[in-house]
PDB file of N, CA and C in Angstrom:
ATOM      1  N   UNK A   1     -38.564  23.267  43.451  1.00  0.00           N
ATOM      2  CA  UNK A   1     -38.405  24.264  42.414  1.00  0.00           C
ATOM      3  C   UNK A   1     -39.415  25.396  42.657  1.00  0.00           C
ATOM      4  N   UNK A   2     -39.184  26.830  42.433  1.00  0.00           N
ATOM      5  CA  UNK A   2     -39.908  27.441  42.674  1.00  0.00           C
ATOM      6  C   UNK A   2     -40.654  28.333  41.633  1.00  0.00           C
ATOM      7  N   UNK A   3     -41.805  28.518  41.421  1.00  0.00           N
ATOM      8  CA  UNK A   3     -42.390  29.291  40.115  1.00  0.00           C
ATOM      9  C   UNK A   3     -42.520  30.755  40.443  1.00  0.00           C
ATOM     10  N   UNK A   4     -41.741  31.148  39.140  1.00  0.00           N
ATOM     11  CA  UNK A   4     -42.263  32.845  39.052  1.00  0.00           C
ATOM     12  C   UNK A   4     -43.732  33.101  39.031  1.00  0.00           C
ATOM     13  N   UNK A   5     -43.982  33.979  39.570  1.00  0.00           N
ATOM     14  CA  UNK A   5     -45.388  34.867  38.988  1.00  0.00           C
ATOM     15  C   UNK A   5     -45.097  36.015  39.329  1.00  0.00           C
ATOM     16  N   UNK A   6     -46.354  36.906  38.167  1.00  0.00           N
ATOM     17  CA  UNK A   6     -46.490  38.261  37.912  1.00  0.00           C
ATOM     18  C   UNK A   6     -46.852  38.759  39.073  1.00  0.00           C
ATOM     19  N   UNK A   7     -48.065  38.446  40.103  1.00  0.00           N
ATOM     20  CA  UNK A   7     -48.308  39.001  41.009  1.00  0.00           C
ATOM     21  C   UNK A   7     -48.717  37.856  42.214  1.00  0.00           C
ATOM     22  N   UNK A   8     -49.170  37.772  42.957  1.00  0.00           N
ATOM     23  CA  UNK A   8     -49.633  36.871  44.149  1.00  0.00           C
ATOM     24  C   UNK A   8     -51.113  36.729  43.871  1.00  0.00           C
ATOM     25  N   UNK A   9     -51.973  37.279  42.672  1.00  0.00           N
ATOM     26  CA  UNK A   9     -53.332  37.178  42.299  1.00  0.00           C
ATOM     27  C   UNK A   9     -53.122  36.011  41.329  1.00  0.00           C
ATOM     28  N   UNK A  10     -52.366  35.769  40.564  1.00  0.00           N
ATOM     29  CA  UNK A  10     -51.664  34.641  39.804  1.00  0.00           C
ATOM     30  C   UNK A  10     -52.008  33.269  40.535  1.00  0.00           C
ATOM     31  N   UNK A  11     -51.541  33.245  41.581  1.00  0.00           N
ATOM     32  CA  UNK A  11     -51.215  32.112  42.418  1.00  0.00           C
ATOM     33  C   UNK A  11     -52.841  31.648  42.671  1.00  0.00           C
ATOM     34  N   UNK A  12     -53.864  32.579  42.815  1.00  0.00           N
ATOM     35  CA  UNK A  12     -55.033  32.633  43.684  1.00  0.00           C
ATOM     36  C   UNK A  12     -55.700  32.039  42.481  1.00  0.00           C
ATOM     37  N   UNK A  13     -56.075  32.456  41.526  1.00  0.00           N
ATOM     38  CA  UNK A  13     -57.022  32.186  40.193  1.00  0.00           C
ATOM     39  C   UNK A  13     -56.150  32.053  38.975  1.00  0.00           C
ATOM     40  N   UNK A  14     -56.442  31.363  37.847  1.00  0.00           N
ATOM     41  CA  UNK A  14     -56.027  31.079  36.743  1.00  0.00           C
ATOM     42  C   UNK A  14     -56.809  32.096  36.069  1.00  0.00           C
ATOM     43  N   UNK A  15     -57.880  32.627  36.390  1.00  0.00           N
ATOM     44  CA  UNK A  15     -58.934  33.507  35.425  1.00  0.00           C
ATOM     45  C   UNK A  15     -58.306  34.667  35.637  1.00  0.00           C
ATOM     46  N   UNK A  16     -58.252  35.751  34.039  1.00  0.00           N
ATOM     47  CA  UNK A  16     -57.491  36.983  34.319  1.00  0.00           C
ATOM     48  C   UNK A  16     -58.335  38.033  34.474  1.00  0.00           C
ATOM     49  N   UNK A  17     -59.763  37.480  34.352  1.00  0.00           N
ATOM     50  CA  UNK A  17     -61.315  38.551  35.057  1.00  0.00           C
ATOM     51  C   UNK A  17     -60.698  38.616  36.233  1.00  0.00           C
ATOM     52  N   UNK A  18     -60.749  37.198  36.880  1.00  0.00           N
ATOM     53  CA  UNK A  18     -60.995  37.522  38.133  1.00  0.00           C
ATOM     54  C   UNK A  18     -59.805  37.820  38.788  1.00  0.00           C
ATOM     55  N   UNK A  19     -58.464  37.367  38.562  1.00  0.00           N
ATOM     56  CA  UNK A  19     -57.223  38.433  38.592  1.00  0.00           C
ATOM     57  C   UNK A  19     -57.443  39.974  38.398  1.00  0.00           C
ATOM     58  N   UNK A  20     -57.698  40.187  37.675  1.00  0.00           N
ATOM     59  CA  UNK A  20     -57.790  41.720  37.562  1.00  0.00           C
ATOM     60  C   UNK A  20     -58.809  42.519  38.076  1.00  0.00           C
ATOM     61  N   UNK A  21     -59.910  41.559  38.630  1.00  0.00           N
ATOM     62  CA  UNK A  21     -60.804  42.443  40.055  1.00  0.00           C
ATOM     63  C   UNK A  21     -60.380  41.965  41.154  1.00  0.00           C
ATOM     64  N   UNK A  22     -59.556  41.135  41.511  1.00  0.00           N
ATOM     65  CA  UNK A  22     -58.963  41.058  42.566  1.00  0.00           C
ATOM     66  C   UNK A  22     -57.981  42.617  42.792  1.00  0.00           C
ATOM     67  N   UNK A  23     -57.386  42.429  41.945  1.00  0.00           N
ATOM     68  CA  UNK A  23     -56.220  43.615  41.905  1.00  0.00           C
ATOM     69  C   UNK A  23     -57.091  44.827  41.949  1.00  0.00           C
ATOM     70  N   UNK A  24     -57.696  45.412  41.267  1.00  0.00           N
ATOM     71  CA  UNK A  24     -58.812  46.486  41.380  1.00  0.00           C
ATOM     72  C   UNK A  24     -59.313  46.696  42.746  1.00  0.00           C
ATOM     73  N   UNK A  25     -59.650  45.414  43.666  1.00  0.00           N
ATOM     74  CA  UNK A  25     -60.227  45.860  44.610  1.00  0.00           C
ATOM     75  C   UNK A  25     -59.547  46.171  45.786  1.00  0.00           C
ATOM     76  N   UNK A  26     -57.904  45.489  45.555  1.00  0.00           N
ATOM     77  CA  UNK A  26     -57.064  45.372  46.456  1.00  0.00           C
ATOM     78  C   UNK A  26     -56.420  47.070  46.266  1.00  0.00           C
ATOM     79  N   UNK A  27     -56.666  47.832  45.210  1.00  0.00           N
ATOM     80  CA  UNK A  27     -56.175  48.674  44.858  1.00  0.00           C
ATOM     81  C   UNK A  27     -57.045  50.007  46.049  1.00  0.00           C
ATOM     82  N   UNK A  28     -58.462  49.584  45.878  1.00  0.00           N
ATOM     83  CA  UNK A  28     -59.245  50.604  46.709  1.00  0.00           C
ATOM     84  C   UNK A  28     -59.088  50.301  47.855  1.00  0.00           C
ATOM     85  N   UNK A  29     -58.857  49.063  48.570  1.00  0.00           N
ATOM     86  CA  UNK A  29     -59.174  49.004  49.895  1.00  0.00           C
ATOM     87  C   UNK A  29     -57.559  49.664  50.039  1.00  0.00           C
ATOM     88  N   UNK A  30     -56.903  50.093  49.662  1.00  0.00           N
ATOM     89  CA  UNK A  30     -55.455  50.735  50.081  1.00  0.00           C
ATOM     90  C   UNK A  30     -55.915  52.377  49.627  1.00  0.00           C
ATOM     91  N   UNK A  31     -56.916  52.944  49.024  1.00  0.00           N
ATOM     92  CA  UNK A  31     -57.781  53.954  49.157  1.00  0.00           C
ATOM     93  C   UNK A  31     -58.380  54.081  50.267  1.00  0.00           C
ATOM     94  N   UNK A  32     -58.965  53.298  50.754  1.00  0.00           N
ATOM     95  CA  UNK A  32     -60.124  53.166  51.641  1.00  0.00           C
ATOM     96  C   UNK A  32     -59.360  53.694  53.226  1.00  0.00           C
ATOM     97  N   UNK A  33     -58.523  52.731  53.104  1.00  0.00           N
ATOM     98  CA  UNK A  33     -57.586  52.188  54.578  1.00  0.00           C
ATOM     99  C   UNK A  33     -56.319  53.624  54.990  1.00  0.00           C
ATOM    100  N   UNK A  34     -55.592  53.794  53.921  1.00  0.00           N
ATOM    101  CA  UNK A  34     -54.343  54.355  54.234  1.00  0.00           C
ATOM    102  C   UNK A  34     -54.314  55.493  55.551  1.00  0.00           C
ATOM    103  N   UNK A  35     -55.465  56.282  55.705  1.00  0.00           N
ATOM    104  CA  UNK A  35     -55.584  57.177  56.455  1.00  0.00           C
ATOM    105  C   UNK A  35     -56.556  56.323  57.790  1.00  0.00           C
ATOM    106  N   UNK A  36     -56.496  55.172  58.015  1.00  0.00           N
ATOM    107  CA  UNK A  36     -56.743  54.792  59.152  1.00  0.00           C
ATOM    108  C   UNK A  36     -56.146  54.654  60.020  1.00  0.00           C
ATOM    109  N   UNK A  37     -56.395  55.086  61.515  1.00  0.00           N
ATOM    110  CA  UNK A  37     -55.079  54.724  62.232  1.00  0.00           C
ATOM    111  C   UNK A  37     -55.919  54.269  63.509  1.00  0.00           C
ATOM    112  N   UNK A  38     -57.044  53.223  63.597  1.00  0.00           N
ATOM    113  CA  UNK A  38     -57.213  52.907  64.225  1.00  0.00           C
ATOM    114  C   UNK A  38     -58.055  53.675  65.730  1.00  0.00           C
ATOM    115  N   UNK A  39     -57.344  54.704  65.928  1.00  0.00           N
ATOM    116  CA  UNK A  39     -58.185  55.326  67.208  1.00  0.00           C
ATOM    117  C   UNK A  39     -59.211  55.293  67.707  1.00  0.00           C
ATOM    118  N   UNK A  40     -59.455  56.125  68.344  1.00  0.00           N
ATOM    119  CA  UNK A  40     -60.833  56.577  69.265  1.00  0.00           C
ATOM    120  C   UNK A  40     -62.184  55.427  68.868  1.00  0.00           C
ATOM    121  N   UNK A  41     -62.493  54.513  68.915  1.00  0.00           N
ATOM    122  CA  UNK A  41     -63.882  54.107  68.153  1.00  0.00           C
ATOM    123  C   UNK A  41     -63.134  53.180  67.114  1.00  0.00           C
ATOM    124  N   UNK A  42     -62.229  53.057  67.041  1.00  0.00           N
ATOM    125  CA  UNK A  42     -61.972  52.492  65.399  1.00  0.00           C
ATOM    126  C   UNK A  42     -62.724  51.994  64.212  1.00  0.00           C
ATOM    127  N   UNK A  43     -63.186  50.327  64.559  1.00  0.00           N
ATOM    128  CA  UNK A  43     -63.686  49.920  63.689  1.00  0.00           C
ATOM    129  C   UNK A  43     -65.197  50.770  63.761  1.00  0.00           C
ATOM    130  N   UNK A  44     -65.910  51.281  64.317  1.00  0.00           N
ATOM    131  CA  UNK A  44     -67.331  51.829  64.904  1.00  0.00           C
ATOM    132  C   UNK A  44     -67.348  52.949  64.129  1.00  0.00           C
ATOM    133  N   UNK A  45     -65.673  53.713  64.073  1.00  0.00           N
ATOM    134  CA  UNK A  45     -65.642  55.088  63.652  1.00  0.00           C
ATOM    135  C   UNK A  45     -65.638  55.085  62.408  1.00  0.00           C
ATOM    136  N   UNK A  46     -65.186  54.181  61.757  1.00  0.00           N
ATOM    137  CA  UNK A  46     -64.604  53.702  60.329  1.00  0.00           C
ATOM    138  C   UNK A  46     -66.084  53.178  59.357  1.00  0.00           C
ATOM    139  N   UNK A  47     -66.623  52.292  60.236  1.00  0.00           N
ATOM    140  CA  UNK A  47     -67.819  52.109  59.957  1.00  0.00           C
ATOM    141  C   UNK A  47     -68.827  53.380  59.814  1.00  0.00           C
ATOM    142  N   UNK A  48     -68.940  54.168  60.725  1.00  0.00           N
ATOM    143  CA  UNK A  48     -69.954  55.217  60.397  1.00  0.00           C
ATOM    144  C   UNK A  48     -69.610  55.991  59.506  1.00  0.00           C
ATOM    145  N   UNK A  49     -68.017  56.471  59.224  1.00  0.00           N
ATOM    146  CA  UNK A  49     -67.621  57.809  58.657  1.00  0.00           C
ATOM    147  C   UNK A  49     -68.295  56.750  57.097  1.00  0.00           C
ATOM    148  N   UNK A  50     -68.062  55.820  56.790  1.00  0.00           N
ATOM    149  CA  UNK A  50     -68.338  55.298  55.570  1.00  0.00           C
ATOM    150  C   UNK A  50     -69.687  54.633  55.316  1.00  0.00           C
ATOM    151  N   UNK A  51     -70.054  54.950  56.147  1.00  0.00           N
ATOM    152  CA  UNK A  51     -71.820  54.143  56.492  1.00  0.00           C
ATOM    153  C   UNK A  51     -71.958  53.048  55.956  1.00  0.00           C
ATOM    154  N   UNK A  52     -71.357  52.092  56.303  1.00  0.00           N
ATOM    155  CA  UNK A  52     -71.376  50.206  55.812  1.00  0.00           C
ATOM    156  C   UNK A  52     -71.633  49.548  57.407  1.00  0.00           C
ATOM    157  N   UNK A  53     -71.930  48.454  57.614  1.00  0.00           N
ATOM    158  CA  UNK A  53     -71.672  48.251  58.690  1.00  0.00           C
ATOM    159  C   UNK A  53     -70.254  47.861  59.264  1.00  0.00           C
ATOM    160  N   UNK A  54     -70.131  47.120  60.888  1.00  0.00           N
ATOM    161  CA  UNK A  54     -68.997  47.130  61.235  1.00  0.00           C
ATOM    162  C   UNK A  54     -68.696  45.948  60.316  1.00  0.00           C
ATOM    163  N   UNK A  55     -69.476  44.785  60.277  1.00  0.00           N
ATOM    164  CA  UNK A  55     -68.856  43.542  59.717  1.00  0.00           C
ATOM    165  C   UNK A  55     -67.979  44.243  57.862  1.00  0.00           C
ATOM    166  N   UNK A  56     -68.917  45.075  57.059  1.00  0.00           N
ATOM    167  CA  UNK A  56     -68.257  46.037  55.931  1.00  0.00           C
ATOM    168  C   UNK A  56     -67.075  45.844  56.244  1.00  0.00           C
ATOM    169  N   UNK A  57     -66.628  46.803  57.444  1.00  0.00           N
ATOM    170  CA  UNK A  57     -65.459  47.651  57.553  1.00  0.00           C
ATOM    171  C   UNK A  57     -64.555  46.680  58.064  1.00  0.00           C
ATOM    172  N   UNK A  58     -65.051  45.943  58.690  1.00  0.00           N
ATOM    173  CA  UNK A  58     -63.809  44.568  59.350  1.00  0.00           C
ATOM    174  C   UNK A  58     -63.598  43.932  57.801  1.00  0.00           C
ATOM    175  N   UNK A  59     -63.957  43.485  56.812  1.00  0.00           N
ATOM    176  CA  UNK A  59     -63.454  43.343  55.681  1.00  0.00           C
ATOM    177  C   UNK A  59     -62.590  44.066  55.594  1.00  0.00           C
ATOM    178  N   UNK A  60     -63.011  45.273  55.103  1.00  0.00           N
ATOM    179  CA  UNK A  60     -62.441  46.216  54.620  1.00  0.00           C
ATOM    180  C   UNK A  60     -60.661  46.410  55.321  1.00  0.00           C
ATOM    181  N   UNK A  61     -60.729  46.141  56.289  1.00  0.00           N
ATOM    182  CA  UNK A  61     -59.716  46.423  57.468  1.00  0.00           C
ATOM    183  C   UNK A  61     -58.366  45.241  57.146  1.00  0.00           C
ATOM    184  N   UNK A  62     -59.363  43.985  57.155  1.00  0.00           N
ATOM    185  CA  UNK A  62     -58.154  43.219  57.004  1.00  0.00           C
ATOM    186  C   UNK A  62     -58.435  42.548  55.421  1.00  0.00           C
ATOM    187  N   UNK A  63     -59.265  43.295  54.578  1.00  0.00           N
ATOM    188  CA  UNK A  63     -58.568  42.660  53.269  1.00  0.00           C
ATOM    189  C   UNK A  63     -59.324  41.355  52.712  1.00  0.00           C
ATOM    190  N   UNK A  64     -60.359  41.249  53.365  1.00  0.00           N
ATOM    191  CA  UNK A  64     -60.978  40.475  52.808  1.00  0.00           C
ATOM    192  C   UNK A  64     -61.733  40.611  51.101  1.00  0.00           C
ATOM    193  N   UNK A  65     -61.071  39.893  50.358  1.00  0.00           N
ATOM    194  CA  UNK A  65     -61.367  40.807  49.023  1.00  0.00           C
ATOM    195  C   UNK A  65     -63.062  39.925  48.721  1.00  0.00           C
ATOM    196  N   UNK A  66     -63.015  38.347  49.043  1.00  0.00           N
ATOM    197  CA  UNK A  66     -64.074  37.584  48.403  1.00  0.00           C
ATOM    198  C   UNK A  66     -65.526  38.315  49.076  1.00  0.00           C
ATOM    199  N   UNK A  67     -65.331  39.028  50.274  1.00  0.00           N
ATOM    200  CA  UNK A  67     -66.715  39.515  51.219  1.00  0.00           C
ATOM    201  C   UNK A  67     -67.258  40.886  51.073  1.00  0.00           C
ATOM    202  N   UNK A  68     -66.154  41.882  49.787  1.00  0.00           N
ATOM    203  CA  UNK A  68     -66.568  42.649  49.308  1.00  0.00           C
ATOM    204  C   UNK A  68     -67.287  43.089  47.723  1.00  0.00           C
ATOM    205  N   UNK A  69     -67.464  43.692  47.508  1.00  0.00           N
ATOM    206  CA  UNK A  69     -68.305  43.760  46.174  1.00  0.00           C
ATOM    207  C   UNK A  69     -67.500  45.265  45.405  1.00  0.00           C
ATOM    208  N   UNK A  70     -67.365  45.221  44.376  1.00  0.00           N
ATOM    209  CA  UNK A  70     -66.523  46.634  43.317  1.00  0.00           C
ATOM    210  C   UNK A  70     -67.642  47.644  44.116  1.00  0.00           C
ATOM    211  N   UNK A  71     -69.105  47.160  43.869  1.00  0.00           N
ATOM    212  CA  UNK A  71     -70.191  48.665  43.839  1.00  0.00           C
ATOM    213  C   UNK A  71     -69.849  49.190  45.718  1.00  0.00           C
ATOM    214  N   UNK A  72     -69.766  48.657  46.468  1.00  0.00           N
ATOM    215  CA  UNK A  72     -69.335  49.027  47.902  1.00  0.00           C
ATOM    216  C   UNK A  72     -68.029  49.659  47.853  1.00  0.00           C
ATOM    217  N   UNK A  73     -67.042  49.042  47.443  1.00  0.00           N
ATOM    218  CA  UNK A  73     -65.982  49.693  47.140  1.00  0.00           C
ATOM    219  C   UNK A  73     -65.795  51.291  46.662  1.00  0.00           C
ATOM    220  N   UNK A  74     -66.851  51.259  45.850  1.00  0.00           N
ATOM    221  CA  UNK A  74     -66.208  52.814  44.942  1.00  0.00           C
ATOM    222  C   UNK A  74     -67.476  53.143  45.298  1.00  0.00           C
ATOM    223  N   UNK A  75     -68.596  52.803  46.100  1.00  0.00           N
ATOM    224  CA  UNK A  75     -69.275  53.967  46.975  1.00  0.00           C
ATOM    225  C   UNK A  75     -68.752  54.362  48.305  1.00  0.00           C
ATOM    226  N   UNK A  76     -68.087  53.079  48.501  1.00  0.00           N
ATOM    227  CA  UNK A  76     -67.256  54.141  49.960  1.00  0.00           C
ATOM    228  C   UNK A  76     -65.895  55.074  49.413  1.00  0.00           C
ATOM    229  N   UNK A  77     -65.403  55.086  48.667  1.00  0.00           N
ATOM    230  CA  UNK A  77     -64.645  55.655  48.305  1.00  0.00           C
ATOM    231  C   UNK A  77     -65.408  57.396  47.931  1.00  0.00           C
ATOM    232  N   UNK A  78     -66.463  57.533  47.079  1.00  0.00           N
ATOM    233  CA  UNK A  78     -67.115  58.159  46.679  1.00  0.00           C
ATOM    234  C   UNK A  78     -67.625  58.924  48.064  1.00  0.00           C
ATOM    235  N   UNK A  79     -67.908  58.332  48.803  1.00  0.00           N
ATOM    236  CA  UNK A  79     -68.476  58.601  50.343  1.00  0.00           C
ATOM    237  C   UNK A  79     -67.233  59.635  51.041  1.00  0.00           C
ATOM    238  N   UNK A  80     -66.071  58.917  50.388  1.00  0.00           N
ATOM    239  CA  UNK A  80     -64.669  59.561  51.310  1.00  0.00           C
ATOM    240  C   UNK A  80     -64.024  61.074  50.700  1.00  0.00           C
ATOM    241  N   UNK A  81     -65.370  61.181  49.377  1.00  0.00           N
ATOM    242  CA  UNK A  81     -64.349  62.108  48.766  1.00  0.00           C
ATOM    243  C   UNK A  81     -63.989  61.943  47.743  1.00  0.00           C
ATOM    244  N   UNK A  82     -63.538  60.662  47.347  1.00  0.00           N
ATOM    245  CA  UNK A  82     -62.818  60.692  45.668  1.00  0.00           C
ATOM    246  C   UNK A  82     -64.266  60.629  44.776  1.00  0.00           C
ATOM    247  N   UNK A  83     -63.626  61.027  43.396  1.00  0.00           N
ATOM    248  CA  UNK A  83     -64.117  61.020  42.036  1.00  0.00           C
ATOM    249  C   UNK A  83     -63.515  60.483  41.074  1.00  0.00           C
ATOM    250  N   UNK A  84     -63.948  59.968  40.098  1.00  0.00           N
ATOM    251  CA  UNK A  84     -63.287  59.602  38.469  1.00  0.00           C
ATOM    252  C   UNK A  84     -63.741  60.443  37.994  1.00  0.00           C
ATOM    253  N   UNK A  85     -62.466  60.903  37.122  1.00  0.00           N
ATOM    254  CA  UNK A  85     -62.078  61.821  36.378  1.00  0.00           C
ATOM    255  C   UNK A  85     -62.101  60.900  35.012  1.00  0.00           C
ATOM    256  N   UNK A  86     -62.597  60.850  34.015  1.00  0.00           N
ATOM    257  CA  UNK A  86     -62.311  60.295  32.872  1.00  0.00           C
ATOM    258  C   UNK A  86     -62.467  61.474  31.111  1.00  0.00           C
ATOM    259  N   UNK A  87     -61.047  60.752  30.483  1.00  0.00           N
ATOM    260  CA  UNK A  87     -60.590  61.606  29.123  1.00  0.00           C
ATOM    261  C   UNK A  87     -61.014  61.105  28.002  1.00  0.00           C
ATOM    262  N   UNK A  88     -61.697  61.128  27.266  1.00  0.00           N
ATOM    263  CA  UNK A  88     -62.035  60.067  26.348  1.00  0.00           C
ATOM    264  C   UNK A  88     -60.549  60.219  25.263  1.00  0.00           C
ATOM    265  N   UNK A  89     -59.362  59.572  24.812  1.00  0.00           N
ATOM    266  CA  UNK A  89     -57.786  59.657  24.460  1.00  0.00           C
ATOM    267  C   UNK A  89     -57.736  59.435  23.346  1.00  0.00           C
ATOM    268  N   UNK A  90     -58.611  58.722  22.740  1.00  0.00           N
ATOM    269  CA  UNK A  90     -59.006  58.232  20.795  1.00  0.00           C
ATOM    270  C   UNK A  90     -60.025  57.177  20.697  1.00  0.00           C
ATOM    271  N   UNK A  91     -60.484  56.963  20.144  1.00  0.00           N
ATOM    272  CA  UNK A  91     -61.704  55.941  19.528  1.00  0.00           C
ATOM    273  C   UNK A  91     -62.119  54.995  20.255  1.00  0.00           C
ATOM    274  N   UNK A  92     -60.799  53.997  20.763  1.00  0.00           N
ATOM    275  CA  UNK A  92     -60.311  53.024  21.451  1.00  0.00           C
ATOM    276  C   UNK A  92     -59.619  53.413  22.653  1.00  0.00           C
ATOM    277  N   UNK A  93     -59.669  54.328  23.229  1.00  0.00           N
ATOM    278  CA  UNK A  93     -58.707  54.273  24.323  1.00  0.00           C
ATOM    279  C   UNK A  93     -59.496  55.564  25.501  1.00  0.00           C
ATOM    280  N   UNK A  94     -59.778  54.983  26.777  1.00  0.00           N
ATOM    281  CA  UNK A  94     -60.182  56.367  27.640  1.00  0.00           C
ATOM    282  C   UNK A  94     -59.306  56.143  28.805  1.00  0.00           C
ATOM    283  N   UNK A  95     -58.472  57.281  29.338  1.00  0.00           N
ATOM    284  CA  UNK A  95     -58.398  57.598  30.806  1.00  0.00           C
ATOM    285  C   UNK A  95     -58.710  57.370  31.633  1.00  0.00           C
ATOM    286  N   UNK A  96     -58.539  56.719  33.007  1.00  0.00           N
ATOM    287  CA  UNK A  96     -59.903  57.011  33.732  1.00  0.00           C
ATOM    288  C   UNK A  96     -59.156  56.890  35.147  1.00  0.00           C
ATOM    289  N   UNK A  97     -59.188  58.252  36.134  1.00  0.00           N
ATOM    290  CA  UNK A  97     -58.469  58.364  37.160  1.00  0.00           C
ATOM    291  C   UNK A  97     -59.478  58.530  38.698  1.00  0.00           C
ATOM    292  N   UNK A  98     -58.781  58.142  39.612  1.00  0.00           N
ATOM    293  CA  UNK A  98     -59.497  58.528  40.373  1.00  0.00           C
ATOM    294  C   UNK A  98     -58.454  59.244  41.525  1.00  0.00           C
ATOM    295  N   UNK A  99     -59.254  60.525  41.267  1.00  0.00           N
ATOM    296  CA  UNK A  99     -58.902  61.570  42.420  1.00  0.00           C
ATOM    297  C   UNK A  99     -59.846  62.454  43.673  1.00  0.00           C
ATOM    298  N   UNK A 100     -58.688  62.645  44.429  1.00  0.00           N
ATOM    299  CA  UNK A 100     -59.418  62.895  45.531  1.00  0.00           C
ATOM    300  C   UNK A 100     -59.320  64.699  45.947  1.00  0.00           C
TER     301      UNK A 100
END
């Protein structure tokens, strides 16, 4: 028999913290990555343009979510260029985007 789930983070943890920084982080490293294409230097190049080391960026590369940390994440991102943009929307509720 086979079970539905919401996402493949489901399957990994029962906790919906840690579901939902899974997903968060899986969200940046597809920030991080999309404009990689490997070339000249790759992992070396990837590594410096983001100043982590290579072992960083070999995470980073193939997705290792448990060997990264949120604060590395959204400083290399920050490193690449993007910003959060945040709206404060009512009392209870803020915006919060990140653009590049």
């Amino acid at each position: 028999m086979l079970t539905q789930v919401a996402s493949p983070y489901d399957l990994l943890t029962d906790d919906p913290i840690e579901r939902n920084l899974m997903k968060l982080k899986a969200d940046y490293l597809i920030l991080l990555t999309m404009d990689y294409d490997g070339g000249e230097g790759g992992l070396a190049r990837f590594a410096g343009e983001l100043q982590i080391t290579r072992q960083e960026a070999r995470a980073i590369l193939t997705g290792e979510l448990s060997a990264l940390s949120l604060d590395l994440l959204a400083t290399c991102l920050f490193r690449k260029g993007w910003y959060m943009k945040r709206q404060l929307v009512s009392e209870k509720q803020m915006d919060m985007q990140l653009t590049c």
